[in-house]
PDB file of N, CA and C in Angstrom:
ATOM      1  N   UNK A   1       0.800  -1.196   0.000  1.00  0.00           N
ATOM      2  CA  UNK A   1       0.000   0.000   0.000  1.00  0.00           C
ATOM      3  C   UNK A   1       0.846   1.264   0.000  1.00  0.00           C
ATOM      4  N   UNK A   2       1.711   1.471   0.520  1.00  0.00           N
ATOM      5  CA  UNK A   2       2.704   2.040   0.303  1.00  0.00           C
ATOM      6  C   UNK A   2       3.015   3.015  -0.930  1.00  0.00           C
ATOM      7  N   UNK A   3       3.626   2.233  -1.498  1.00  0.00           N
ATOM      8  CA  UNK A   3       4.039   1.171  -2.747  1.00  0.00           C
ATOM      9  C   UNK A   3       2.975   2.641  -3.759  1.00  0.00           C
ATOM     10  N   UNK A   4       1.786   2.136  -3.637  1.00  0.00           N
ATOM     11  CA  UNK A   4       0.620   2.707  -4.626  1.00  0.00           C
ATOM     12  C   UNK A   4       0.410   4.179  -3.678  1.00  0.00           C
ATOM     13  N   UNK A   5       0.317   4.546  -2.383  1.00  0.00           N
ATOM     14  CA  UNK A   5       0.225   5.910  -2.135  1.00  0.00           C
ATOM     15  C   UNK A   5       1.195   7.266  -2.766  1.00  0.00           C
ATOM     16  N   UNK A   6       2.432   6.675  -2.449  1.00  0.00           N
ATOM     17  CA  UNK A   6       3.634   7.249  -2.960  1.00  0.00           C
ATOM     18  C   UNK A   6       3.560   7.218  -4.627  1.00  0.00           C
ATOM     19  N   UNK A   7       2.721   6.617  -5.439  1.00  0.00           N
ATOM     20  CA  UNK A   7       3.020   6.559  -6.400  1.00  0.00           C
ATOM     21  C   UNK A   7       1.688   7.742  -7.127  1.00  0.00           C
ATOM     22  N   UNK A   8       0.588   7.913  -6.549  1.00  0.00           N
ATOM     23  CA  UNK A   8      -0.411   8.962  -6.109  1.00  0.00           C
ATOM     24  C   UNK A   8      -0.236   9.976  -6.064  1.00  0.00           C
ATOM     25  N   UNK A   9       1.111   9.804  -5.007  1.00  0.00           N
ATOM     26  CA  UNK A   9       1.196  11.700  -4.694  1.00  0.00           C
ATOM     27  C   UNK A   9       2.245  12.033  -5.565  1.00  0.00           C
ATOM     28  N   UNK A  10       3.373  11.026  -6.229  1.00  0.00           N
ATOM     29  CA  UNK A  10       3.638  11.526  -7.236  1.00  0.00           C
ATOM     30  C   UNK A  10       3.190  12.082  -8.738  1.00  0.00           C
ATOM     31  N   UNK A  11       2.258  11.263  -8.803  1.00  0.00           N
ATOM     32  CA  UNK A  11       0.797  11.762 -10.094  1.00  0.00           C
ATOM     33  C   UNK A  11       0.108  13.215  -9.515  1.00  0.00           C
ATOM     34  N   UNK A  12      -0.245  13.291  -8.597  1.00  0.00           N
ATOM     35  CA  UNK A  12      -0.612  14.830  -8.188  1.00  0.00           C
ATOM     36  C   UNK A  12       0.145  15.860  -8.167  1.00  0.00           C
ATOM     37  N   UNK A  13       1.515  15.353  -8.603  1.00  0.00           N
ATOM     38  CA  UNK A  13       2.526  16.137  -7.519  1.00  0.00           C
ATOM     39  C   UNK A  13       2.635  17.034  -9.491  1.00  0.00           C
ATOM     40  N   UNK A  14       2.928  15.524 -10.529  1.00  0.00           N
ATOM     41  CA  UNK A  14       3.087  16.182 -11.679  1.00  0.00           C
ATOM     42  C   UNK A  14       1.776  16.643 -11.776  1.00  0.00           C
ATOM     43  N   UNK A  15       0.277  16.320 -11.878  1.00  0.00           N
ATOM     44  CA  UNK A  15      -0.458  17.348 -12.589  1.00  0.00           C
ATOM     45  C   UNK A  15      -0.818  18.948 -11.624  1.00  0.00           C
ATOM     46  N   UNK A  16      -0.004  18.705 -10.805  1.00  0.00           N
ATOM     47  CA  UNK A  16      -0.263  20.398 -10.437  1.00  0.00           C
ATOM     48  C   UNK A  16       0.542  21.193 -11.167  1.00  0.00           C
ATOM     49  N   UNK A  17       2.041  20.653 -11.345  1.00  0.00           N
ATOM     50  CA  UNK A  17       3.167  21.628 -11.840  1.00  0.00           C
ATOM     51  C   UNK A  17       2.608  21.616 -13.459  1.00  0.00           C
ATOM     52  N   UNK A  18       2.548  20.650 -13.958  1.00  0.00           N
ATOM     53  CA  UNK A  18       2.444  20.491 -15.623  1.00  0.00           C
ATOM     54  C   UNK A  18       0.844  21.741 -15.682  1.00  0.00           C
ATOM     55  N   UNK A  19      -0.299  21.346 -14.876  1.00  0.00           N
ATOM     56  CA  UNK A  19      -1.636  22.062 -15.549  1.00  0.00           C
ATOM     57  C   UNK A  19      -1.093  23.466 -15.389  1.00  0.00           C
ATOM     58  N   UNK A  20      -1.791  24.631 -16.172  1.00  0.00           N
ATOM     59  CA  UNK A  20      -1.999  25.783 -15.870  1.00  0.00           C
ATOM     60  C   UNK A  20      -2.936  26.280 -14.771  1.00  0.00           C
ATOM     61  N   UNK A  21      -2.562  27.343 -14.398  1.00  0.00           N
ATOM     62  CA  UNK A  21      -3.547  27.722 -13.013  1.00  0.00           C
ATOM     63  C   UNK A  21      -4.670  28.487 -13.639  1.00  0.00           C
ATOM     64  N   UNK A  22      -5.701  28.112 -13.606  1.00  0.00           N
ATOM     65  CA  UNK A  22      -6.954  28.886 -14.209  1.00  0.00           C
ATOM     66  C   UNK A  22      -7.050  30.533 -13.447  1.00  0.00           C
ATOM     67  N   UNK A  23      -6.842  31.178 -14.614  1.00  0.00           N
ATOM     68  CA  UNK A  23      -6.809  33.007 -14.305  1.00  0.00           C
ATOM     69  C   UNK A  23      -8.082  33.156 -15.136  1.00  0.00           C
ATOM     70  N   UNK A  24      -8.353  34.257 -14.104  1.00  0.00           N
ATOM     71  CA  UNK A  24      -9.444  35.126 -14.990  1.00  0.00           C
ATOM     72  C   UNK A  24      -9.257  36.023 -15.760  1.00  0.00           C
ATOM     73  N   UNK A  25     -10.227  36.420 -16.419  1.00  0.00           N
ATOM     74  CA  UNK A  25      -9.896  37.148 -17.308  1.00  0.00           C
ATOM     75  C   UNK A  25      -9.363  38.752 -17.207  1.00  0.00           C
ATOM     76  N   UNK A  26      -8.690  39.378 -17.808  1.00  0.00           N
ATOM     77  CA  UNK A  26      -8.341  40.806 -17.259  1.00  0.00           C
ATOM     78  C   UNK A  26      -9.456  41.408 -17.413  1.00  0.00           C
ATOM     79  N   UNK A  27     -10.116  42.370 -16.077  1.00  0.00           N
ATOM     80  CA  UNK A  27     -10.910  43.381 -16.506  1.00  0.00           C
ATOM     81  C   UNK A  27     -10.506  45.023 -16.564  1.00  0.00           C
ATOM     82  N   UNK A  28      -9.260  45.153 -16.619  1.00  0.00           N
ATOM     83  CA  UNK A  28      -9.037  46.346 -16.971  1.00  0.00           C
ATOM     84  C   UNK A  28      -7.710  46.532 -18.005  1.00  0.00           C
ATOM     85  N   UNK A  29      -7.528  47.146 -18.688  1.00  0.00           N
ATOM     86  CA  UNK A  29      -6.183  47.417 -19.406  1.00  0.00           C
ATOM     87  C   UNK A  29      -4.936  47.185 -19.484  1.00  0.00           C
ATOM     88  N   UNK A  30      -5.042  47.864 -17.836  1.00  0.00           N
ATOM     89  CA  UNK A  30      -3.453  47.743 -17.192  1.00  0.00           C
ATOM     90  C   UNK A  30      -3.597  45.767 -17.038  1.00  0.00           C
ATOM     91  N   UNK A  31      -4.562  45.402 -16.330  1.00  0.00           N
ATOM     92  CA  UNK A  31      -4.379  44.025 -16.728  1.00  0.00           C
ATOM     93  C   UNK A  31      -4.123  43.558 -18.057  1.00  0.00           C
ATOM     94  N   UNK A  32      -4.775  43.589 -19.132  1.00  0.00           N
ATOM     95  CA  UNK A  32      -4.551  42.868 -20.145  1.00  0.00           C
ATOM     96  C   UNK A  32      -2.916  43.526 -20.532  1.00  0.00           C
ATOM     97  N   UNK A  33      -2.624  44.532 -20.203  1.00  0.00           N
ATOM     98  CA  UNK A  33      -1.374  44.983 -20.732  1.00  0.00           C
ATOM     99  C   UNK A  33      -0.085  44.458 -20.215  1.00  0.00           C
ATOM    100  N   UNK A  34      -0.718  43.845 -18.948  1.00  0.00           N
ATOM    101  CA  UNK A  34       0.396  42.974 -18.055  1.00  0.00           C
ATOM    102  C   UNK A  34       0.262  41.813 -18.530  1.00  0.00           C
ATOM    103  N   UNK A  35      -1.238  40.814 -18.959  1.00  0.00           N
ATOM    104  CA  UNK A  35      -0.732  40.188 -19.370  1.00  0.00           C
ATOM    105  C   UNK A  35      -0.062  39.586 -20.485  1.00  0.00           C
ATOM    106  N   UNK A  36      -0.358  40.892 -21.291  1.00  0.00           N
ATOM    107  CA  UNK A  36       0.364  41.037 -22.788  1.00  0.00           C
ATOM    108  C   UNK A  36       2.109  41.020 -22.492  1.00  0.00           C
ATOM    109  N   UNK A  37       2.047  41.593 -21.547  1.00  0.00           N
ATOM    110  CA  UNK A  37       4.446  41.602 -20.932  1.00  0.00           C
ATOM    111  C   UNK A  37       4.420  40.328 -20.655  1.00  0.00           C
ATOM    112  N   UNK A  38       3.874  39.452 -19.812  1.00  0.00           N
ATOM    113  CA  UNK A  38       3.814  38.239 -19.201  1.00  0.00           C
ATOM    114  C   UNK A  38       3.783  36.837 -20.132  1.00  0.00           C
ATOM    115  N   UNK A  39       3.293  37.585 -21.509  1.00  0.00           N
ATOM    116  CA  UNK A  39       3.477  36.471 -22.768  1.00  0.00           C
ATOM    117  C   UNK A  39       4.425  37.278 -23.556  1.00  0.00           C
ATOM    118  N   UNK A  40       5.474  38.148 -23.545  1.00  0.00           N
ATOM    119  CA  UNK A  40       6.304  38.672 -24.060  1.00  0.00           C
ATOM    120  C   UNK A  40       6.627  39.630 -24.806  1.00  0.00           C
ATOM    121  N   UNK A  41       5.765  40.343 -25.204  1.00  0.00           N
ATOM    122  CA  UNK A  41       5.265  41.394 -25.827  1.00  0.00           C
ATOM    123  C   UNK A  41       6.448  42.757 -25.015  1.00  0.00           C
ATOM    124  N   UNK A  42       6.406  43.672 -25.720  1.00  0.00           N
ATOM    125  CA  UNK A  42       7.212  45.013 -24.696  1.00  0.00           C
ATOM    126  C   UNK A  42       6.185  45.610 -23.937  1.00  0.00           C
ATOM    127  N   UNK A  43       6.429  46.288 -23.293  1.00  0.00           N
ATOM    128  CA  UNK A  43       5.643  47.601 -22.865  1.00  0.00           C
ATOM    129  C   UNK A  43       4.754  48.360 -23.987  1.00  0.00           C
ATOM    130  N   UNK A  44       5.799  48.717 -24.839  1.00  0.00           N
ATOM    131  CA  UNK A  44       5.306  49.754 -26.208  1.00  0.00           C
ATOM    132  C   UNK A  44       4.142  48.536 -27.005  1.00  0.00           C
ATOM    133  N   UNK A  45       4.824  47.722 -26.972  1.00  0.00           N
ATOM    134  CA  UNK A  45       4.040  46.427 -27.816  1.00  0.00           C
ATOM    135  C   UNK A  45       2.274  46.614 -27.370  1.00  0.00           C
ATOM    136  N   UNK A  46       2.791  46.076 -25.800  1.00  0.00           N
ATOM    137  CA  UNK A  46       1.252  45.622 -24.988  1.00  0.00           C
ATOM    138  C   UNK A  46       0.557  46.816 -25.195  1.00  0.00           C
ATOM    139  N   UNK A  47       0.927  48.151 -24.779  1.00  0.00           N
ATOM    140  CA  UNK A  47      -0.094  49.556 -24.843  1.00  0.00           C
ATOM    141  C   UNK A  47      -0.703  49.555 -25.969  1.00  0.00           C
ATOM    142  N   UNK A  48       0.190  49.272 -27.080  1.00  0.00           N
ATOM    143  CA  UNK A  48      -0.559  49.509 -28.649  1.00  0.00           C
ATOM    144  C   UNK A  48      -1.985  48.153 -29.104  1.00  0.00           C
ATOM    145  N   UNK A  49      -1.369  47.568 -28.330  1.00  0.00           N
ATOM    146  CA  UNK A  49      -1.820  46.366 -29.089  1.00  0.00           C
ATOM    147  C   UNK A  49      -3.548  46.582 -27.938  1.00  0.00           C
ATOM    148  N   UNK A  50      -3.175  47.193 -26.393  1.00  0.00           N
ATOM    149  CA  UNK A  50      -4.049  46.846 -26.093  1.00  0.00           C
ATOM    150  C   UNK A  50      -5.128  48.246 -26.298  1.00  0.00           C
ATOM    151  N   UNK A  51      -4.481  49.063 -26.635  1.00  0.00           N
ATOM    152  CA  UNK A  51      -5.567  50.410 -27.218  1.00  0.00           C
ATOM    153  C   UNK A  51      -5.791  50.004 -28.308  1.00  0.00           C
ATOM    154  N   UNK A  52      -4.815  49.877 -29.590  1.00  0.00           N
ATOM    155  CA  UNK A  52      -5.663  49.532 -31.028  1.00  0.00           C
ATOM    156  C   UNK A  52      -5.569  48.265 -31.909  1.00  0.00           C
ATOM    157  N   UNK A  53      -5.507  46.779 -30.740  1.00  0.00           N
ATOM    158  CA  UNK A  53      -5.454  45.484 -31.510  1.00  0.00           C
ATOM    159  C   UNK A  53      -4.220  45.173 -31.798  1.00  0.00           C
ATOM    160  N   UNK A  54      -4.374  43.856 -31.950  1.00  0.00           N
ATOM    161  CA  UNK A  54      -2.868  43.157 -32.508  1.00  0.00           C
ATOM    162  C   UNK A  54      -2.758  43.942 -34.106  1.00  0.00           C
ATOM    163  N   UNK A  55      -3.512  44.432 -34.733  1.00  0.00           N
ATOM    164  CA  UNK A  55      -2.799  45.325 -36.242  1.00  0.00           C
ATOM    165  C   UNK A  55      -1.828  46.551 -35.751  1.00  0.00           C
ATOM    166  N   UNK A  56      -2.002  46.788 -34.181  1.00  0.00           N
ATOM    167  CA  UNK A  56      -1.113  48.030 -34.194  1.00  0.00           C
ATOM    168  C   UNK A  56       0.377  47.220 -34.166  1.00  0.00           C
ATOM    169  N   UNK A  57       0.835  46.599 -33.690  1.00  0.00           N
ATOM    170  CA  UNK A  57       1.930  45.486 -33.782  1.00  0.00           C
ATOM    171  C   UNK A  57       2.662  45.667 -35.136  1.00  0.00           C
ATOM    172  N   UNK A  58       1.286  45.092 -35.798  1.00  0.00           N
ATOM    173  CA  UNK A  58       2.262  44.856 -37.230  1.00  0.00           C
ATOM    174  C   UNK A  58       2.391  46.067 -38.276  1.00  0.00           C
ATOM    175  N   UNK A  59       0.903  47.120 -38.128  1.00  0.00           N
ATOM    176  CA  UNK A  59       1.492  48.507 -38.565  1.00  0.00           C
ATOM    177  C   UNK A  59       2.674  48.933 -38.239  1.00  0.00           C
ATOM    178  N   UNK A  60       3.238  48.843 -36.949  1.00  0.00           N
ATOM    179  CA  UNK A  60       4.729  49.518 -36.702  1.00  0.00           C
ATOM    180  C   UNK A  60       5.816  48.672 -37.128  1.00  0.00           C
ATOM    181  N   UNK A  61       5.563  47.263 -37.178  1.00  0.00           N
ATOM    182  CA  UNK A  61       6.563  46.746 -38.634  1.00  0.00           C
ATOM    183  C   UNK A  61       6.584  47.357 -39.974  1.00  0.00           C
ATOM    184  N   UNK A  62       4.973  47.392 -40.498  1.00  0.00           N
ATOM    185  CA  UNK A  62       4.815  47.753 -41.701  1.00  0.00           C
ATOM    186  C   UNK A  62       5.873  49.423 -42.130  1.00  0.00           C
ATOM    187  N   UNK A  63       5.416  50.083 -41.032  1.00  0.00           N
ATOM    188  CA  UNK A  63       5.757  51.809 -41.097  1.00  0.00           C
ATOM    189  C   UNK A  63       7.444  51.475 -40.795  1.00  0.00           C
ATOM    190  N   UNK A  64       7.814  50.923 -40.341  1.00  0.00           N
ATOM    191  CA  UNK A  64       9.295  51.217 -40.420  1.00  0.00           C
ATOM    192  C   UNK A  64      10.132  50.509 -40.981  1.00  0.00           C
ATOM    193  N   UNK A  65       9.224  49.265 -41.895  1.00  0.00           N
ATOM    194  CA  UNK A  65      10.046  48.807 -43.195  1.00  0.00           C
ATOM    195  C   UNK A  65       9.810  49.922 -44.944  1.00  0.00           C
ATOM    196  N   UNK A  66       8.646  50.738 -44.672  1.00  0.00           N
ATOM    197  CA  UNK A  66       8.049  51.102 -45.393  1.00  0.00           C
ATOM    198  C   UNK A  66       9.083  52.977 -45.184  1.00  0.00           C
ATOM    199  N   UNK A  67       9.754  53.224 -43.980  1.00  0.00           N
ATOM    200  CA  UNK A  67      10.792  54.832 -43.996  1.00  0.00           C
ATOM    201  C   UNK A  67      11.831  53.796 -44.329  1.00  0.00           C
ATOM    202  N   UNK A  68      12.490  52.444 -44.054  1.00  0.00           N
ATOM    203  CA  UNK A  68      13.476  51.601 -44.475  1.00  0.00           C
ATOM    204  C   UNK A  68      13.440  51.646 -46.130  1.00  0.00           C
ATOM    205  N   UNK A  69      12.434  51.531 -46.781  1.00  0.00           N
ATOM    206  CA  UNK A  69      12.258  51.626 -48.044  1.00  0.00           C
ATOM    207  C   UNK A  69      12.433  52.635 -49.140  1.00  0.00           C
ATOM    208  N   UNK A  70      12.029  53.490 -47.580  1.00  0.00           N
ATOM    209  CA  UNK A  70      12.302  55.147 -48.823  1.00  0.00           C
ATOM    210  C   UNK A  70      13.749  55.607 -48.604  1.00  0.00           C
ATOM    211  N   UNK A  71      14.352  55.109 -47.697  1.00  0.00           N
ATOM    212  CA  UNK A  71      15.948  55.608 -47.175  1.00  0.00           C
ATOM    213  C   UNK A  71      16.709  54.719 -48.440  1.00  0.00           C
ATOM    214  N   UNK A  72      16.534  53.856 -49.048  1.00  0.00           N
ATOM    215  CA  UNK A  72      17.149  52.788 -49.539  1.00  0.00           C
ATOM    216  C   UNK A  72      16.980  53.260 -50.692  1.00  0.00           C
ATOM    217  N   UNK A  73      15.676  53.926 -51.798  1.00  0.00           N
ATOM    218  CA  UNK A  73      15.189  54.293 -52.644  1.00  0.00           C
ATOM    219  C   UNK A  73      15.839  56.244 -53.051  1.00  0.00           C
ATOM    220  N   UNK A  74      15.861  57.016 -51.785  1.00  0.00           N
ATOM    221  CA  UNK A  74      16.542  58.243 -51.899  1.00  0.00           C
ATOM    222  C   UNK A  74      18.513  57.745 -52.025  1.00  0.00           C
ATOM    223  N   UNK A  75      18.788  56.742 -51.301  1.00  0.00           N
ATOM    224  CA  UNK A  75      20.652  56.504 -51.689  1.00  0.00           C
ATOM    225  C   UNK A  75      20.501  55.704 -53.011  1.00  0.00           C
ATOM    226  N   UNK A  76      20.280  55.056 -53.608  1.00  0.00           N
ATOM    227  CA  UNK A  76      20.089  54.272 -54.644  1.00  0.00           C
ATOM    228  C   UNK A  76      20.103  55.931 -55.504  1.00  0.00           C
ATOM    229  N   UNK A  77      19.046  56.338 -55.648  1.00  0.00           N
ATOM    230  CA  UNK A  77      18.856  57.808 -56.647  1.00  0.00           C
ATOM    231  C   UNK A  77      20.142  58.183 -56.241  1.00  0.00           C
ATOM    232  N   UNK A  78      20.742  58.916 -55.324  1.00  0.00           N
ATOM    233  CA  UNK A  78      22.244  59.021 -55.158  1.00  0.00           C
ATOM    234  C   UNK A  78      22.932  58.699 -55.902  1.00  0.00           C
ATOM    235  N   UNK A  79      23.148  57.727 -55.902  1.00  0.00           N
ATOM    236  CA  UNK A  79      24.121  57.068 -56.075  1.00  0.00           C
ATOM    237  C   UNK A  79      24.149  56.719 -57.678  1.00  0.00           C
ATOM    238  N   UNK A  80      22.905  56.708 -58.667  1.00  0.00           N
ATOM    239  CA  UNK A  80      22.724  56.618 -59.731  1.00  0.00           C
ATOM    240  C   UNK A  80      23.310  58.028 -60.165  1.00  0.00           C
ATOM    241  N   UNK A  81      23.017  59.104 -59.624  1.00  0.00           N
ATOM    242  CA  UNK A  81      23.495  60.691 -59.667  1.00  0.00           C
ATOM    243  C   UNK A  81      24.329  60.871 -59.810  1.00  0.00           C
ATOM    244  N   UNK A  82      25.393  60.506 -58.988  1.00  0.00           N
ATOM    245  CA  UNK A  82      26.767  60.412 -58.533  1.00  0.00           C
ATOM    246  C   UNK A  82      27.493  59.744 -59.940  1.00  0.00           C
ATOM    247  N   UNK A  83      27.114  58.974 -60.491  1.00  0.00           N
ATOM    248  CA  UNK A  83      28.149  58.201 -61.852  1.00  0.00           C
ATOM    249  C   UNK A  83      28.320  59.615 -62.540  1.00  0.00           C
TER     250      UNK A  83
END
């Protein structure tokens, strides 16, 4: 009997650590914005994302491959100038 108790509290012992702890849901901002840091997101990330959606995320990829584009497009003209 032993034997099978010990082998019990080791089965409990893993499904406490392995399950997730059931959280509720955020009801305010600053919550969801914490838990937006808490899944990895920045600061700047979580605020945007949690005022205007996960598209604000990828707009600020979009917008600063899109001044990356025009910096690349004004030296290129340069540089065609320059011959």
């Amino acid at each position: 009997m032993t034997g099978t108790t010990h082998a019990n509290d080791t089965t409990a012992l893993l499904v406490a650590t392995v399950a997730p702890v059931a959280k509720s849901k955020p009801t305010t901002i600053r919550e969801f914005e914490r838990a937006l840091r808490e899944l990895g997101y920045s600061q700047r990330e979580s605020a945007s994302i949690a005022k205007n959606g996960f598209k604000a995320v990828s707009n600020v990829d979009a917008e600063e491959l899109s001044e990356l584009a025009d910096l690349i497009a004004q030296n290129t003209s340069l540089l065609k100038d320059f011959k």
